[in-house]
Protein backbone atom coordinates (compact mmCIF):
# COMPACT_ATOMS: atom_id res chain seq x y z
CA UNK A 1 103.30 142.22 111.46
CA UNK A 2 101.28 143.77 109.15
CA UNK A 3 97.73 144.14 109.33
CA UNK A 4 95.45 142.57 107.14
CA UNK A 5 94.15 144.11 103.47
CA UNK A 6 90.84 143.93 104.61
CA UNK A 7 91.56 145.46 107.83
CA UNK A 8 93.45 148.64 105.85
CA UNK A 9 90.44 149.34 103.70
CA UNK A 10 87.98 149.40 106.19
CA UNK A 11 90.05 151.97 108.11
CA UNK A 12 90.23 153.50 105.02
CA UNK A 13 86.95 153.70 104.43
CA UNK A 14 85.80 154.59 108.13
CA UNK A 15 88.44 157.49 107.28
CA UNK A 16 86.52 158.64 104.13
CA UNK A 17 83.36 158.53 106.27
CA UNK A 18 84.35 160.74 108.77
CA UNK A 19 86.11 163.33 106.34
CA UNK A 20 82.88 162.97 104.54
CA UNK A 21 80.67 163.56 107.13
CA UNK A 22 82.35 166.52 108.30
CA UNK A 23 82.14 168.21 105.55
CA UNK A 24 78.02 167.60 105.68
CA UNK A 25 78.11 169.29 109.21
CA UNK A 26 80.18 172.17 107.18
CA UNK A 27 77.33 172.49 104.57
CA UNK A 28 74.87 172.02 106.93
CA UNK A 29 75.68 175.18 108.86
CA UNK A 30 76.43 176.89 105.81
CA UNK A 31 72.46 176.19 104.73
CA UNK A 32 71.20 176.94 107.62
CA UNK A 33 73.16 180.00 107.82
CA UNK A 34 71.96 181.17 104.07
CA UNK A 35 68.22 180.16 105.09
CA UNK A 36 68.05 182.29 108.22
CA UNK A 37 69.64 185.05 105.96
CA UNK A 38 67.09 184.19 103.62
CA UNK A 39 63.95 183.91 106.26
CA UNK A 40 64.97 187.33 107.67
CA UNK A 41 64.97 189.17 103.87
CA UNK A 42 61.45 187.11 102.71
CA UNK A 43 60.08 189.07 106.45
CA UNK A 44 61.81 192.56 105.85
CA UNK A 45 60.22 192.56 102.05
CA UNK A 46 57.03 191.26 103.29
CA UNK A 47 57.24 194.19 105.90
CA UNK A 48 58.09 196.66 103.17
CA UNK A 49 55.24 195.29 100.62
CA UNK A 50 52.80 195.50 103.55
CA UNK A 51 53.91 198.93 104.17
CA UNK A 52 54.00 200.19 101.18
CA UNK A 53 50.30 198.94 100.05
CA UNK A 54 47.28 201.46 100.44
CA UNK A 55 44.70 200.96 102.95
CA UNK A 56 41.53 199.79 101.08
CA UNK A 57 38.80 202.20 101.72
CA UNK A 58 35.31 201.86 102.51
CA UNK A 59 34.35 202.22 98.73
CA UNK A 60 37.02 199.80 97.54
CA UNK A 61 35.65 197.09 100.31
CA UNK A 62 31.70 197.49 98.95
CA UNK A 63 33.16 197.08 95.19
CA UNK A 64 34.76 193.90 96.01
CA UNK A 65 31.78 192.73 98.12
CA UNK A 66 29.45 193.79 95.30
CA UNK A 67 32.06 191.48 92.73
CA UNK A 68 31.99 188.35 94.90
CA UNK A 69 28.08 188.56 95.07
CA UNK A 70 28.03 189.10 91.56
CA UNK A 71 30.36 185.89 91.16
CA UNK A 72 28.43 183.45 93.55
CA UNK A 73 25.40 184.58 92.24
CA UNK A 74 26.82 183.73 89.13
CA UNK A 75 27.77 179.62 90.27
CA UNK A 76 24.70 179.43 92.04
CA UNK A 77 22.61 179.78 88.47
CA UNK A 78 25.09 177.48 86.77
CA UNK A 79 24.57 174.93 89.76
CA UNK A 80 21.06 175.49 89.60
CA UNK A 81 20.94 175.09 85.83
CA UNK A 82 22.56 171.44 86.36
CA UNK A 83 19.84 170.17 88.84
């Protein structure tokens, strides 16, 4: 006897979903394959960027201490200005 129409296209269907979902698990490990890849360059070039930028100095460190000062002082007047 044959089986039902309804019966054929719900197999079909639960067929579909499995081929479909096994091809999400594919490109699933493919992503997380790339983004490892990916992780593992970002930390190598943030190694290399690190190591390849200068120390800052003493000098450098009192020139940007001296710009910041300048720059709150600068807020604080405008603050003070709005009171």
């Amino acid at each position: 006897m044959a089986e039902p129409k309804w019966l054929e296209d719900l197999k079909g269907n639960v067929a579909g979903a499995v081929r479909e979902i096994a091809k999400l698990r594919r490109q699933t490990k493919s992503l997380k394959t790339q983004l490892e890849k990916a992780r593992k360059a970002a930390e190598q070039a943030a190694t290399a960027v690190r190591d390849a930028a200068p120390e800052p100095d003493a000098e450098t460190w009192r020139a940007e201490r001296k710009e910041v000062r300048r720059r709150v002082a600068r807020l604080t007047k405008s603050l003070e200005e709005l009171v």
